[in-house]
Protein backbone atom coordinates (compact mmCIF):
# COMPACT_ATOMS: atom_id res chain seq x y z
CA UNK A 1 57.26 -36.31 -80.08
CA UNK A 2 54.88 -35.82 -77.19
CA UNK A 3 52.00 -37.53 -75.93
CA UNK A 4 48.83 -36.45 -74.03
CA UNK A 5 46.12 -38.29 -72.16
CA UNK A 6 42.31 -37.96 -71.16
CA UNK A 7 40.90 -40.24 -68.49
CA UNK A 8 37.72 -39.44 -70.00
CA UNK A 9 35.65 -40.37 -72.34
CA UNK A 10 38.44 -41.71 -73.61
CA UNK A 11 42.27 -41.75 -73.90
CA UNK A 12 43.74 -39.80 -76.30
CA UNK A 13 46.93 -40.36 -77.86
CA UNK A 14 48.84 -37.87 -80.19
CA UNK A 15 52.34 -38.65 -81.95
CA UNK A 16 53.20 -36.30 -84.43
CA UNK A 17 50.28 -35.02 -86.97
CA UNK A 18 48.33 -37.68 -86.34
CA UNK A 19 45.01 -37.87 -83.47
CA UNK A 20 43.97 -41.10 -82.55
CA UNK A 21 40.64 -41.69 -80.03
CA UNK A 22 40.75 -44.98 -78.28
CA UNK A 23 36.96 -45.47 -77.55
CA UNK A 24 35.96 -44.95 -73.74
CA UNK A 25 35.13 -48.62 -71.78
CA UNK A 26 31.68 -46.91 -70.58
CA UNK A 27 30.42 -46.38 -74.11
CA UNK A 28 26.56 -48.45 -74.15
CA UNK A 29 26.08 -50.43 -76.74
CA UNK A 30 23.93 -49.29 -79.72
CA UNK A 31 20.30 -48.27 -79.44
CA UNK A 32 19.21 -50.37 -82.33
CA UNK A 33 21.16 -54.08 -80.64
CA UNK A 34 19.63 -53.33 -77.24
CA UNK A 35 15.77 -53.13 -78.94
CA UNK A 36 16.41 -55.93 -81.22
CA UNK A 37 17.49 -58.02 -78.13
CA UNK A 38 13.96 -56.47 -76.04
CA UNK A 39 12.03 -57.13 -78.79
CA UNK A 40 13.52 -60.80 -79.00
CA UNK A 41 13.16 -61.47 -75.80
CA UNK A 42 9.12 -60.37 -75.47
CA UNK A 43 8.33 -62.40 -79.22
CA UNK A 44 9.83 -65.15 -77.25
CA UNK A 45 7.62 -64.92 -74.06
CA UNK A 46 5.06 -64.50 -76.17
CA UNK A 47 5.12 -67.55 -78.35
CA UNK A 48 5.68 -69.19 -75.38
CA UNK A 49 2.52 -68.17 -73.30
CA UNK A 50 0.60 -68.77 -76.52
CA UNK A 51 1.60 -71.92 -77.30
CA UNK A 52 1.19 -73.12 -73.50
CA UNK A 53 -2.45 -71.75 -73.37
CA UNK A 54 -2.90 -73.56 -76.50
CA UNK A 55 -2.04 -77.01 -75.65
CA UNK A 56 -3.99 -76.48 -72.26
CA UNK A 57 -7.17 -75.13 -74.56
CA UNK A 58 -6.42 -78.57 -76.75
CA UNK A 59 -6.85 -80.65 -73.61
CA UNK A 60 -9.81 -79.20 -72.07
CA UNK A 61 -8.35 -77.01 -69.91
CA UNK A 62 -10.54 -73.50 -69.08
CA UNK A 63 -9.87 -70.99 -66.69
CA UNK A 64 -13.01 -68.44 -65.29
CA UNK A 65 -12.44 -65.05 -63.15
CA UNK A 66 -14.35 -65.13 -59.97
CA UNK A 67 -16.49 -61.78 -59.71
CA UNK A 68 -18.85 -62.90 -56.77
CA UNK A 69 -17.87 -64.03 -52.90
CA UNK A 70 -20.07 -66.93 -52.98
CA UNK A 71 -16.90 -69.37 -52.63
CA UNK A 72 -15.43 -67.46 -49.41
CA UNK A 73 -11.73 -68.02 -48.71
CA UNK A 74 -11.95 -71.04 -51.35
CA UNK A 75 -12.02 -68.73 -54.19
CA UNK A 76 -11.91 -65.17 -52.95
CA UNK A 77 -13.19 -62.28 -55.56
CA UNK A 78 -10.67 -61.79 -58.10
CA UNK A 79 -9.30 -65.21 -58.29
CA UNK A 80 -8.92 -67.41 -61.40
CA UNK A 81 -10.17 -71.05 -61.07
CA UNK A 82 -8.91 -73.44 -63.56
CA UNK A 83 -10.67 -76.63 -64.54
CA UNK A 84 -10.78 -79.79 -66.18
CA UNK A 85 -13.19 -81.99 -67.87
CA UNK A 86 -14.90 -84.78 -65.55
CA UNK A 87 -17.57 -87.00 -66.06
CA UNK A 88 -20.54 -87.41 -63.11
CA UNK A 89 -19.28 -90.38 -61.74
CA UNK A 90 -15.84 -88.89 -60.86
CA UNK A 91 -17.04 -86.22 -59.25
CA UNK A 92 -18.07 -86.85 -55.30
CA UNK A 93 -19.29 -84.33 -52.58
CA UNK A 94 -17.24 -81.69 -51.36
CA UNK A 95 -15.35 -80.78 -54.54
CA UNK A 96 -15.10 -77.80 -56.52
CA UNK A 97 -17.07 -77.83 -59.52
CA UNK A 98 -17.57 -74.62 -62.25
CA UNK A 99 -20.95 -75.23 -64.05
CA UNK A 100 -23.70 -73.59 -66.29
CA UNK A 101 -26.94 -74.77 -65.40
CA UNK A 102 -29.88 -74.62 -68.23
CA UNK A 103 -28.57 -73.70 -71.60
CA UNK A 104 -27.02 -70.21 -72.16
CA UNK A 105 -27.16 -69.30 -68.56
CA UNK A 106 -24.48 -67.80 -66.54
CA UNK A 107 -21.30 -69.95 -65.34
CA UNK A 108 -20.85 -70.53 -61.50
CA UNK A 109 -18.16 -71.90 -58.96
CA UNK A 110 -19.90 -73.67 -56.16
CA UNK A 111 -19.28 -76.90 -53.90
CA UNK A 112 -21.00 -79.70 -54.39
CA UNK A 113 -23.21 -80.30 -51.66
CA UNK A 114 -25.04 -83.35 -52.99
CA UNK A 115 -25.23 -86.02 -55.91
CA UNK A 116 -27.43 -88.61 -57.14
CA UNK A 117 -29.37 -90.16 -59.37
CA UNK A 118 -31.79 -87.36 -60.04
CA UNK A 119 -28.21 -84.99 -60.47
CA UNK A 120 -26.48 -82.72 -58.40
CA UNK A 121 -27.03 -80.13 -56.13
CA UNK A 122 -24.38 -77.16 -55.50
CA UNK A 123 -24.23 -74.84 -53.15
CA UNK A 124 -21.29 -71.34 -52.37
CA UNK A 125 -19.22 -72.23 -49.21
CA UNK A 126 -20.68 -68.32 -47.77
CA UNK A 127 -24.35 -69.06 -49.32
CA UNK A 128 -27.02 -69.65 -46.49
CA UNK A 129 -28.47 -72.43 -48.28
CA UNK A 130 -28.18 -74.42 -51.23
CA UNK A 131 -28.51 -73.35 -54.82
CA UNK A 132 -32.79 -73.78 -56.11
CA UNK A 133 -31.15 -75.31 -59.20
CA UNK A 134 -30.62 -79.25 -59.30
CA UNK A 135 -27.61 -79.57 -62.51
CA UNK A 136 -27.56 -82.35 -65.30
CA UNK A 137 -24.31 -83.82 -65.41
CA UNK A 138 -24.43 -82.18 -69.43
CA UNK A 139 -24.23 -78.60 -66.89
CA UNK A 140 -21.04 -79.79 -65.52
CA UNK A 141 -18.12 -77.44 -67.21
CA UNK A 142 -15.16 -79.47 -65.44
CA UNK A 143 -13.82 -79.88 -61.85
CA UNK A 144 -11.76 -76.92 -60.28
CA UNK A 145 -7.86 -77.98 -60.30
CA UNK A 146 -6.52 -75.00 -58.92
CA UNK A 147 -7.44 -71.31 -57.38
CA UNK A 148 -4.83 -68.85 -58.52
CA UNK A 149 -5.73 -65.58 -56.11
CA UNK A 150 -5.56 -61.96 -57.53
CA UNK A 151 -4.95 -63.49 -60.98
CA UNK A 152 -7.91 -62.41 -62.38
CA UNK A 153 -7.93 -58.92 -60.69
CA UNK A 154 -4.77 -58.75 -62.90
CA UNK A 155 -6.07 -60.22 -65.53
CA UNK A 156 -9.22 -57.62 -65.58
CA UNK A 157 -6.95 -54.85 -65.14
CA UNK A 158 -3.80 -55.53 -67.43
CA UNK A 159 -5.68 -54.10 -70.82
CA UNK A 160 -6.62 -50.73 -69.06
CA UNK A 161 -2.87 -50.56 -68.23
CA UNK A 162 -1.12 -51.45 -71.16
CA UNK A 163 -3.65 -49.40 -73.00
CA UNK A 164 -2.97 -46.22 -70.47
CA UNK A 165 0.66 -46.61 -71.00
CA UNK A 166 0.72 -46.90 -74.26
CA UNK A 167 -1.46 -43.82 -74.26
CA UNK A 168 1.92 -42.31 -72.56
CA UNK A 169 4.27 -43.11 -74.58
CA UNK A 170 2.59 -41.88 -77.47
CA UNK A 171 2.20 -38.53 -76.49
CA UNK A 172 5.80 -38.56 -74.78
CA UNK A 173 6.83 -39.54 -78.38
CA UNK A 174 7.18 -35.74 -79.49
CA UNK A 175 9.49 -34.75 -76.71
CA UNK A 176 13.08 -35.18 -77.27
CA UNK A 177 15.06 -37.99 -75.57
CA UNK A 178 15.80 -36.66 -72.14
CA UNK A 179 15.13 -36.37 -68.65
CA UNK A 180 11.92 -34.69 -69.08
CA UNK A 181 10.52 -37.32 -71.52
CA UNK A 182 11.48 -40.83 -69.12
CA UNK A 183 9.77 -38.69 -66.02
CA UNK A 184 6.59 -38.05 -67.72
CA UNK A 185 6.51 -41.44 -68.89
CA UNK A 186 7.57 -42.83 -65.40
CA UNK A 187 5.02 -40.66 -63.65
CA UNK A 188 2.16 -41.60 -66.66
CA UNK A 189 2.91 -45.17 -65.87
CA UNK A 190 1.99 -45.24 -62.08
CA UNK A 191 -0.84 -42.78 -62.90
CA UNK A 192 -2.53 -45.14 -64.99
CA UNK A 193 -2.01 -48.03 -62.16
CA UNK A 194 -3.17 -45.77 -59.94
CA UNK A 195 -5.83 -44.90 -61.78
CA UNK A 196 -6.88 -48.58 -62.91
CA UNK A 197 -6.71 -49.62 -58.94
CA UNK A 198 -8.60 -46.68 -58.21
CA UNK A 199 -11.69 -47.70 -60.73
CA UNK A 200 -11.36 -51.68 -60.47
CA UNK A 201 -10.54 -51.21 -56.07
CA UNK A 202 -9.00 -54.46 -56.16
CA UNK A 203 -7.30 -53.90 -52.88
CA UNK A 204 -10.09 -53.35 -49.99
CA UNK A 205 -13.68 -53.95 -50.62
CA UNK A 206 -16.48 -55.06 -48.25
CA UNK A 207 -19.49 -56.95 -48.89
CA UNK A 208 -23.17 -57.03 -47.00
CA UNK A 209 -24.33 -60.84 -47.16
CA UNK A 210 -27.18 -59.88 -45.02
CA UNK A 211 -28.77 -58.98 -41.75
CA UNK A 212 -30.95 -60.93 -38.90
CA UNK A 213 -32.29 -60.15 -35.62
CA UNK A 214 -31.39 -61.22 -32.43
CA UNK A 215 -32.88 -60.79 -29.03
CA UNK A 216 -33.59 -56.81 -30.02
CA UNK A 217 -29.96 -56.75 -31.02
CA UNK A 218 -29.27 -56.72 -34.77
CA UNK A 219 -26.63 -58.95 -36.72
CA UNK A 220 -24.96 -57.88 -40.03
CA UNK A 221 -23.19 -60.88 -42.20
CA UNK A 222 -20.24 -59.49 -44.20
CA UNK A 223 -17.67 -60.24 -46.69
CA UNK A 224 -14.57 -59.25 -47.60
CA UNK A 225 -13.84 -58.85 -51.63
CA UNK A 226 -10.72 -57.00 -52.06
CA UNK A 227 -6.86 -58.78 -51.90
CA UNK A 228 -5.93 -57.14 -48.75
CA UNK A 229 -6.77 -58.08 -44.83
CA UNK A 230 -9.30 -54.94 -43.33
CA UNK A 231 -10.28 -53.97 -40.06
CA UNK A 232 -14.02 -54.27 -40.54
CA UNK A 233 -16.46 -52.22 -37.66
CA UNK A 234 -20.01 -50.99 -37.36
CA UNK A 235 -20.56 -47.77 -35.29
CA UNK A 236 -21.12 -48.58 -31.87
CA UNK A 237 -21.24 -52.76 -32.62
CA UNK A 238 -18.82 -55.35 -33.91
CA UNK A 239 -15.66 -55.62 -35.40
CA UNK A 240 -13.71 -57.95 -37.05
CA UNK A 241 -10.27 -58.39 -38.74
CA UNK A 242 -10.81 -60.41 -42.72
CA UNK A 243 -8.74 -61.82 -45.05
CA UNK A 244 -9.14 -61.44 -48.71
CA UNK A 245 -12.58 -63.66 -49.23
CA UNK A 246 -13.31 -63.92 -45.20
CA UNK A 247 -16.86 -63.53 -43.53
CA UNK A 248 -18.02 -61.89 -40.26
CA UNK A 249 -21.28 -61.96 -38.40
CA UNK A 250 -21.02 -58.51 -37.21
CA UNK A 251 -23.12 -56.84 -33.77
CA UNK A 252 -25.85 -53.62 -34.40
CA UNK A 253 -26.76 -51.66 -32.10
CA UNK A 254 -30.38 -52.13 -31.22
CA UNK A 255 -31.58 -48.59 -31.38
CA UNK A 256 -30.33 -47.94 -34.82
CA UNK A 257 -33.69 -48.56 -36.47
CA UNK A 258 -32.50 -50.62 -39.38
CA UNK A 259 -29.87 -48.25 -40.30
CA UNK A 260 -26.10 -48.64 -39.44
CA UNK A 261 -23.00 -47.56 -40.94
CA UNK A 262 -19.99 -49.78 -41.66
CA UNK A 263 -16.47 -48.70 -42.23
CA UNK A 264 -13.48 -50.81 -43.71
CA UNK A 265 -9.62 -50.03 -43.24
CA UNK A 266 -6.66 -51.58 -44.38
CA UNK A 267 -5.28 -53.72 -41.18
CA UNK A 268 -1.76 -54.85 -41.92
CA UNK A 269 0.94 -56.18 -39.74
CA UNK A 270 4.42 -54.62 -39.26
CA UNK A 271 5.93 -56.55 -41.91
CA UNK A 272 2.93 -56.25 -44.54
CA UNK A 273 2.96 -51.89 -44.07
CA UNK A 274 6.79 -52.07 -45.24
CA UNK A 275 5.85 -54.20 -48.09
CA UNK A 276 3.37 -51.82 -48.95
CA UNK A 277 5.70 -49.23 -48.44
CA UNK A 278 8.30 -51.16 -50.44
CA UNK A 279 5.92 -51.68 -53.61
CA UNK A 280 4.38 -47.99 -53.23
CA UNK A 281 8.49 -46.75 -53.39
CA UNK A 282 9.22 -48.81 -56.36
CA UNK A 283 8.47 -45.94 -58.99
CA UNK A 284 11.13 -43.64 -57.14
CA UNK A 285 13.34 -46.21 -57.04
CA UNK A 286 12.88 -46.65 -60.79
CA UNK A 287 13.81 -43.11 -61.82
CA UNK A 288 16.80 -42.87 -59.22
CA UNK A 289 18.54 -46.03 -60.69
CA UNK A 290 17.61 -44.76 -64.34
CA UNK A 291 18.62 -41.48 -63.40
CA UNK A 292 22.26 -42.31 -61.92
CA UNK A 293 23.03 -44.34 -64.66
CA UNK A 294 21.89 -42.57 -67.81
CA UNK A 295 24.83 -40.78 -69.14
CA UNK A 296 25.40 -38.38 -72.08
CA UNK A 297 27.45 -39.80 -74.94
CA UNK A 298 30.36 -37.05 -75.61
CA UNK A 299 31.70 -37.57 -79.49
CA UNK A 300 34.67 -38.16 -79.88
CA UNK A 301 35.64 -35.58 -82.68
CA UNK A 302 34.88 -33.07 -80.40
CA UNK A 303 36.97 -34.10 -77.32
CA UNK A 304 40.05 -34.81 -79.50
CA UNK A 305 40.50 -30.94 -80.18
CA UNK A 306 41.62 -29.97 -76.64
CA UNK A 307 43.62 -32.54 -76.14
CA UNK A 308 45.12 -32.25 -79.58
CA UNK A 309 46.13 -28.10 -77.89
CA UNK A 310 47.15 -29.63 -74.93
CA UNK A 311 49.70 -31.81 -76.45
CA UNK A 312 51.69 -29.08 -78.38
């Protein structure tokens, strides 16, 4: 009798005629548990988000994506504002209200700015002057609750993505399992993020409000609509540093005769640049941790025969 072993994939144990393969501890489970168990997992997320929007829909809960800076820092662009039902009388200057004044217009987000008996006047926290219309309380939509920032930037922009990606996948499909098929689809999937953020520019985005003169020197009024702080200058006049949603009464240049050029960069601290540089990495990161711990299945048939030699 003699007896031979393999450290890996497995040990392998021969007494007499017979070959028996004790199966290696770094064997994965099988494909078909692990999808059953992802699948699982997103059904349940998604019966859960669904019935959660329901019951809010059910009590008069509505949410609306903010695609104009009227609101400032109180609602930046790309923000979702979520709202409640409220009657006139409960509503008092100063608050948040989301309304639709005259039937079938347009939905807005502004502050109320005035009430009484004739009805309520609004007016946008960055706005010059109040709104021309004067609502009904029947215009009232419900009183703001909460201001979730860059929610609805995600919100516009998760469809594109999962509709890029799936694009990927698709026509990754036809390649065999392998390195070559999870880089393409790696690299596909931070394309079409890329390419989303590139169309949608969620991240830095200026606004002009307006312009005014003063004293033979000019004054441009500007916003900021994208999620992350600029560095905002005119050529040879003002600059200013904004937060997502912040405004800046900018200096022109006198002799530019009404035509001056404005430039927006990102202007992040220390600490915000390695984030970025963090979030920017995470793809590589991805495909390195995928990478080193993909292994190949060996069968176990096939390793048996040496060691079955080796043991005579």
């Amino acid at each position: 009798m003699s007896t031979s072993s393999l450290q890996s994939p497995g040990t392998v144990v021969v007494d007499g005629p017979g070959v028996a393969v004790l199966p290696a501890r770094g064997r994965r489970r099988g494909r078909g548990t692990g999808v059953s168990v992802r699948v699982g997992v997103v059904l349940l997320l998604v019966a859960l988000v669904v019935g959660a929007l329901t019951i809010a829909a059910l009590s008069g809960v509505r949410v609306f994506d903010v695609r104009t800076p009227s609101m400032g820092t109180a609602a930046p662009v790309g923000s979702l504002v979520v709202t409640r039902p409220a009657t006139a009388g409960d509503l008092a200057v100063g608050e948040v209200i989301t309304f639709r004044p005259g039937a079938g217009g347009d939905r807005y987000t502004h502050r109320i700015d005035a009430s009484g008996p004739s009805g309520i006047r609004t007016k946008g926290d960055v706005n010059g002057s109040p709104d021309a219309w004067l609502l009904d309380p029947s215009d009232t939509v419900g009183r703001v609750v909460a201001v979730l920032p860059v929610v609805g930037w995600a919100g516009r922009a998760l469809p594109w993505i999962v509709a890029a990606v799936a694009l990927v996948w698709f026509a990754t499909g036809f390649l065999a399992p392998g390195d070559l098929r999870s880089a393409l689809r790696l690299f596909g999937a931070a394309l079409s993020v890329a390419v989303v953020g590139a169309v949608l520019r969620p991240f830095v985005a200026l606004q002009l409000l307006g312009t005014s003169a003063d004293a033979g020197d000019g004054v441009a009024r500007v916003v900021s609509t994208g999620v992350l702080p600029i560095r905002v200058t005119v050529t040879d006049g003002g600059s200013a540093h904004l937060l997502s949603g912040g405004t800046a009464e900018l200096a022109v240049p006198g002799d530019t005769d009404g035509v001056f050029h404005v430039a927006s960069r990102l202007d992040l601290s220390v600490t915000g640049w390695a984030v970025l540089g963090l979030v920017c990495a995470v793809p590589v990161v991805v495909a390195f941790v995928v990478g080193r711990t993909t292994a190949p299945l060996v069968d176990a048939g096939a390793s048996a025969a040496p060691a079955a030699e080796d043991a005579r």
